[in-house]
C-alpha atoms as a PDB file:
ATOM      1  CA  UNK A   1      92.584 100.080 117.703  1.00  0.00           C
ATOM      2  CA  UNK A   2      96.163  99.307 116.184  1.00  0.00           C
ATOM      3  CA  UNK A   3      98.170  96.779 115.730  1.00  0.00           C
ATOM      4  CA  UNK A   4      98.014  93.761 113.595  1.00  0.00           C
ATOM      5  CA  UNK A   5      94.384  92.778 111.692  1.00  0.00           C
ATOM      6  CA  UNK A   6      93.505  89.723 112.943  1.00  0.00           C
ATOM      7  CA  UNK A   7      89.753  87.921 112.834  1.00  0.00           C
ATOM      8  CA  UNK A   8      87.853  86.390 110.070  1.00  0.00           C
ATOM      9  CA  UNK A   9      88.007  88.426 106.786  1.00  0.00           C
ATOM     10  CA  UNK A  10      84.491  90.431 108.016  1.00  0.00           C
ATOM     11  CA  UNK A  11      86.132  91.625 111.360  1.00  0.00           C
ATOM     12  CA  UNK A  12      89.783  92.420 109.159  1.00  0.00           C
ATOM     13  CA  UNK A  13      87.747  94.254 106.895  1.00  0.00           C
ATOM     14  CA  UNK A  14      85.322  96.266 109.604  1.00  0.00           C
ATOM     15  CA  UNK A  15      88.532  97.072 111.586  1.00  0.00           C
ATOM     16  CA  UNK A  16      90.451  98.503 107.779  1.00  0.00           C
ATOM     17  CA  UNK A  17      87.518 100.570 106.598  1.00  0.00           C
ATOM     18  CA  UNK A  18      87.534 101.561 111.044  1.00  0.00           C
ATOM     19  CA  UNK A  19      91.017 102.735 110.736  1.00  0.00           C
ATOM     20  CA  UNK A  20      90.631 104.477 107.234  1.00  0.00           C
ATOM     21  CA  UNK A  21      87.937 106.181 108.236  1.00  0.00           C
ATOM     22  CA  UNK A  22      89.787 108.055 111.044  1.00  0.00           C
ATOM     23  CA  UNK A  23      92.782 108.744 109.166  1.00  0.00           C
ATOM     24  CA  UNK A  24      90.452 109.762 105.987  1.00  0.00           C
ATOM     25  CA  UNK A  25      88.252 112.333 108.305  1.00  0.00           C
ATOM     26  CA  UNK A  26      91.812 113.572 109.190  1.00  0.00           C
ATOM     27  CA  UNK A  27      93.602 113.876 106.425  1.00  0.00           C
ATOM     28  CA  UNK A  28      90.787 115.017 103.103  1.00  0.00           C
ATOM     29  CA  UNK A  29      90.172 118.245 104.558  1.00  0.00           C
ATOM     30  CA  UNK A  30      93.789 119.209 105.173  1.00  0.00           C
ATOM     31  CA  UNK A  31      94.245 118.178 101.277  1.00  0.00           C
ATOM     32  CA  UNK A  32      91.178 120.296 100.898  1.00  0.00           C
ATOM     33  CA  UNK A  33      92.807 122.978 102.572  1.00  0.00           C
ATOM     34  CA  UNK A  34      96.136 122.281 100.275  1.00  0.00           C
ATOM     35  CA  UNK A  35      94.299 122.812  96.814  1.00  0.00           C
ATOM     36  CA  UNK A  36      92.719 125.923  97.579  1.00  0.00           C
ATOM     37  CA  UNK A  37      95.898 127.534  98.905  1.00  0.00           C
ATOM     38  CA  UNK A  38      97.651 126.047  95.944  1.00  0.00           C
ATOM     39  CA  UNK A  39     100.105 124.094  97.800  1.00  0.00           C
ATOM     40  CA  UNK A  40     100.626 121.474  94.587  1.00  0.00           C
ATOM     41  CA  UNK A  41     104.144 119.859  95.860  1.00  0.00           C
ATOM     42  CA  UNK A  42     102.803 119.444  98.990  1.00  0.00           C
ATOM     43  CA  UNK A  43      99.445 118.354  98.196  1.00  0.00           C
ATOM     44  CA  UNK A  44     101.525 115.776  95.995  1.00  0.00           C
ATOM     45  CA  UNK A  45     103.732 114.387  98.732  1.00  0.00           C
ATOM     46  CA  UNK A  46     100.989 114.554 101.460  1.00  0.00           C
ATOM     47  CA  UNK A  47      98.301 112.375  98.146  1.00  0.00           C
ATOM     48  CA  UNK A  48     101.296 110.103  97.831  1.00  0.00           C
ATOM     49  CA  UNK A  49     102.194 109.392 101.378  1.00  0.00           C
ATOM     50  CA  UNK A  50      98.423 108.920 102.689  1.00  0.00           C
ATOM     51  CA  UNK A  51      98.050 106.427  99.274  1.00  0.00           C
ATOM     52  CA  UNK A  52     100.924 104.590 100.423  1.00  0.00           C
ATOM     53  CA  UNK A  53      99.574 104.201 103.763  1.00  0.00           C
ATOM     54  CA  UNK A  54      96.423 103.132 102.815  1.00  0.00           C
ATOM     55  CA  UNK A  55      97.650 100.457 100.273  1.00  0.00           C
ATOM     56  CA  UNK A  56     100.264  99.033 103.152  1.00  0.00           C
ATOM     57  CA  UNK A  57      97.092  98.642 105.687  1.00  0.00           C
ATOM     58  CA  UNK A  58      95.532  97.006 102.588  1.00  0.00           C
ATOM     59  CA  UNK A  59      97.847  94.968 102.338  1.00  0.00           C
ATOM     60  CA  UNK A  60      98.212  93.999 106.094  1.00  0.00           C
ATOM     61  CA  UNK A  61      94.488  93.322 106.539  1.00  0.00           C
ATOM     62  CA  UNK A  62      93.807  91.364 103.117  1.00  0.00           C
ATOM     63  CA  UNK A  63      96.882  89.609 102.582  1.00  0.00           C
ATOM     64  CA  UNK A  64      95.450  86.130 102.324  1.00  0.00           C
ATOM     65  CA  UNK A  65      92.762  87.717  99.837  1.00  0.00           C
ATOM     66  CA  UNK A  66      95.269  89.678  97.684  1.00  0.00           C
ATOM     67  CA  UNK A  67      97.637  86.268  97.371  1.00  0.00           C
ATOM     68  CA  UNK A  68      94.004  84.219  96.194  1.00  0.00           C
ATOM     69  CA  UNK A  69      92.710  86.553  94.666  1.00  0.00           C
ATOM     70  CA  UNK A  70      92.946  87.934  91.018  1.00  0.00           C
ATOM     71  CA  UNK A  71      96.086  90.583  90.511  1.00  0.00           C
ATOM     72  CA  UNK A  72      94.155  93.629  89.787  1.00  0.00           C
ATOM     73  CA  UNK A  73      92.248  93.085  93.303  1.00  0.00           C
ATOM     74  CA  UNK A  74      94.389  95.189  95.059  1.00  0.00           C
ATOM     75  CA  UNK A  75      94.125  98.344  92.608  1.00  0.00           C
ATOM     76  CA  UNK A  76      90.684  98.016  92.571  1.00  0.00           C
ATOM     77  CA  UNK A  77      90.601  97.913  96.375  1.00  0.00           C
ATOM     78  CA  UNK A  78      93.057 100.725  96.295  1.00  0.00           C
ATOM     79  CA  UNK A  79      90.605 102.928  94.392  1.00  0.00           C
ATOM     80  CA  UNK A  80      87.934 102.392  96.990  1.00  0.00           C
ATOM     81  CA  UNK A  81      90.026 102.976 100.388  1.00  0.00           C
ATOM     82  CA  UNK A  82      91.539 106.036  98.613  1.00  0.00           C
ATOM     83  CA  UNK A  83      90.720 109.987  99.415  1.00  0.00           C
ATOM     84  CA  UNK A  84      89.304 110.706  96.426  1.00  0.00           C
ATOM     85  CA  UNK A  85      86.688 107.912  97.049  1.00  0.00           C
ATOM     86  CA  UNK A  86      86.155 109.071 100.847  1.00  0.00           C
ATOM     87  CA  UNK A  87      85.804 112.705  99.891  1.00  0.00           C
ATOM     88  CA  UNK A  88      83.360 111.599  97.215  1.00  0.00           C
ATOM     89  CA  UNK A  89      81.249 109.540  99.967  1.00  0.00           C
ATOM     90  CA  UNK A  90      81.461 112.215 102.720  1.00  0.00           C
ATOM     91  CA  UNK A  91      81.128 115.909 100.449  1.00  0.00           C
ATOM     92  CA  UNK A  92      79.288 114.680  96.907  1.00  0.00           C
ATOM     93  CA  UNK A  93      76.969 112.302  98.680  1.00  0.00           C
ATOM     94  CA  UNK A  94      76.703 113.810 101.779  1.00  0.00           C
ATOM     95  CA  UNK A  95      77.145 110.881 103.837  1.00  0.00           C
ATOM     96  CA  UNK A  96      78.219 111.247 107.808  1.00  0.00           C
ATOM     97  CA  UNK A  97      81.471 109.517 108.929  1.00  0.00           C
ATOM     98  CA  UNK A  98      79.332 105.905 110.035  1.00  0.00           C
ATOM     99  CA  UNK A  99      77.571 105.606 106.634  1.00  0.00           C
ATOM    100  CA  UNK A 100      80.859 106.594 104.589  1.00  0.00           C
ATOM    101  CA  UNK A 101      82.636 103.601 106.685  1.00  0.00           C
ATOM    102  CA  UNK A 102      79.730 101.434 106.004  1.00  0.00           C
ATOM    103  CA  UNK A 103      79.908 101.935 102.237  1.00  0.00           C
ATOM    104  CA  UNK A 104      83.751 101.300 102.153  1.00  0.00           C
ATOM    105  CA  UNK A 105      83.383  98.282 104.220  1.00  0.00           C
ATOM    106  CA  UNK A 106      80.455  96.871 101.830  1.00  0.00           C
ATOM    107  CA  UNK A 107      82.712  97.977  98.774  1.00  0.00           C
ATOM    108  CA  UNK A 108      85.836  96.132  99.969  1.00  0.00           C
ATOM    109  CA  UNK A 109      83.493  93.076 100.931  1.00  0.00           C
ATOM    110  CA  UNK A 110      81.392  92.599  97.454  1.00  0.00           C
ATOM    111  CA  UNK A 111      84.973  93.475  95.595  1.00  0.00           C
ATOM    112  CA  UNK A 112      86.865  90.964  97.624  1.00  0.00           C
ATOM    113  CA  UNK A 113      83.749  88.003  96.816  1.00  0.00           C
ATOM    114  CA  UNK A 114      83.848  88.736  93.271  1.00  0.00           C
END
């Protein structure tokens, strides 16, 4: 699904960790791929073009949280719906594509309550 996030801040938040999750199983192993072949100024632009990505759909989909919320909420959020933290989920702990969304979508929840 694209377009705007709409819904309460559950569905918002189901539908963000939804569309990181394809772009993440997308994008990690062709950074994977980057690092071993040594590609560093690519690997660079291709971290800090998929971070900027993720922190605009952020954005988009918590935009009533981030304004209410505290100011470091969306650094903290953009730690967790980063590719460091879905490579970690999917190749440290092993976890399949549904179970890495899962745990994002918990993460961003309990962060965004706290």
């Amino acid at each position: 699904k694209g377009g705007p996030f709409e819904g309460s801040t559950e569905e918002r938040v189901a539908d963000l960790a939804h569309r990181m999750a394809g772009m993440f199983e997308t994008v990690v192993p062709l950074l994977r791929s980057m690092e071993r072949y040594r590609q560093d100024e690519r690997l660079a632009t291709a971290r800090e073009e998929t971070g900027g990505i993720a922190r605009a759909f952020v954005e988009s989909a918590l935009a009533p949280e981030l304004t209410e919320g505290p100011p470091e909420l969306a650094d903290v959020l953009g730690a967790v719906v980063s590719t460091s933290a879905w490579g970690h989920l999917r190749r440290h702990q092993g976890f399949d594509t549904d179970r890495a969304e899962a745990t994002m979508r918990a993460a961003i929840l309990r962060l965004k309550a706290a």
